[in-house]
Protein backbone atom coordinates (compact mmCIF):
# COMPACT_ATOMS: atom_id res chain seq x y z
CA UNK A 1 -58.18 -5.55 42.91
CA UNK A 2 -55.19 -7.79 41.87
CA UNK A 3 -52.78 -9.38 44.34
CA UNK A 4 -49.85 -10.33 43.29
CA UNK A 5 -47.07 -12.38 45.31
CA UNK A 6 -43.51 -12.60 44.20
CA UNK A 7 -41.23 -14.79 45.86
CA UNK A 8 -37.40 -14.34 45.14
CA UNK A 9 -34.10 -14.84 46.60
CA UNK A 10 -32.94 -12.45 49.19
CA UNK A 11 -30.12 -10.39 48.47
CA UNK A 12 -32.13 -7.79 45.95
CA UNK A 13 -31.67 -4.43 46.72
CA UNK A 14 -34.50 -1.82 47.00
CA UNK A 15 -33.92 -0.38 43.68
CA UNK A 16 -34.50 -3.97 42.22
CA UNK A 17 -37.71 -4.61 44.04
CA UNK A 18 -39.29 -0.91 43.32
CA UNK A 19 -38.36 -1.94 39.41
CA UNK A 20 -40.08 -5.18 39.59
CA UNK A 21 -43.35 -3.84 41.65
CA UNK A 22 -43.35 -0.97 39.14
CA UNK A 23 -42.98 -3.54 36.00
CA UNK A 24 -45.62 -5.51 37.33
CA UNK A 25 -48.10 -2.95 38.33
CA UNK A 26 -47.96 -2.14 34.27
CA UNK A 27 -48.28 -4.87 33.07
CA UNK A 28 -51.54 -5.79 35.37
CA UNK A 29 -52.73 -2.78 34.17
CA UNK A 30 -52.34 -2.73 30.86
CA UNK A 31 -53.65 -6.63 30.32
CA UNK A 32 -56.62 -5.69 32.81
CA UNK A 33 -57.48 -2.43 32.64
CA UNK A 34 -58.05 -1.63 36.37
CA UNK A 35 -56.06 1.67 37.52
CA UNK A 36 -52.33 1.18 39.08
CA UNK A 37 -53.77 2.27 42.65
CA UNK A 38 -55.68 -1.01 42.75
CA UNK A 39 -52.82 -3.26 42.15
CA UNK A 40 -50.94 -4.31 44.92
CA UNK A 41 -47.31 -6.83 44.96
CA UNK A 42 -45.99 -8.38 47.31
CA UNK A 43 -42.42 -9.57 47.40
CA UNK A 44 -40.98 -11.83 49.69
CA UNK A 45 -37.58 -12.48 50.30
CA UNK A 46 -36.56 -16.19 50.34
CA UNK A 47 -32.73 -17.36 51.73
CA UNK A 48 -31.71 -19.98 49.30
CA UNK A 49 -31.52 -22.19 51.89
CA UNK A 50 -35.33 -21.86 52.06
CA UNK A 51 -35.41 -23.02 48.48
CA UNK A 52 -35.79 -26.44 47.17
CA UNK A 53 -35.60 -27.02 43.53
CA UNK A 54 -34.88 -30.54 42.12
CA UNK A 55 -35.12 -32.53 44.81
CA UNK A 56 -32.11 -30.00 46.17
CA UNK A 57 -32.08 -26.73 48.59
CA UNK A 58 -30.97 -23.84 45.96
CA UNK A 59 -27.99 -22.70 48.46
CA UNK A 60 -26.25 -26.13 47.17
CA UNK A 61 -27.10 -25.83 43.77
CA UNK A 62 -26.38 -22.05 43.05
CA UNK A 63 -23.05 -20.49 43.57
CA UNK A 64 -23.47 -17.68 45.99
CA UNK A 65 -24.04 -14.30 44.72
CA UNK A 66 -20.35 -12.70 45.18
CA UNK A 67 -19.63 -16.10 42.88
CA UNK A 68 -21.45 -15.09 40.26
């Protein structure tokens, strides 16, 4: 029974986070072999703010969303 955990930044709609749980759950499957209903993802939403990278909190580093 795989777990998987994404983390991400917030701000991804529902459609986006069905895709990736769905794109996951095939892949797992395919590379393992266990059936899809044995899979599960989680996906957590992270603010930027929450995020370091580099020594740096990803809010200061990436322009915000409506920016991009």
């Amino acid at each position: 029974m795989p777990v998987i955990t994404v983390n991400w930044w917030q701000g991804n709609d529902r459609e986006s986070r069905r895709d990736l749980v769905a794109g996951i759950t095939d892949v797992v499957t395919r590379v393992s072999g266990c059936p899809d209903e044995t899979v599960t993802v989680i996906v957590r939403d992270v603010a930027p703010d929450h995020w370091g990278k580099g020594g740096q909190l990803a809010d200061e580093i990436r322009p915000p969303r409506s920016l991009r």
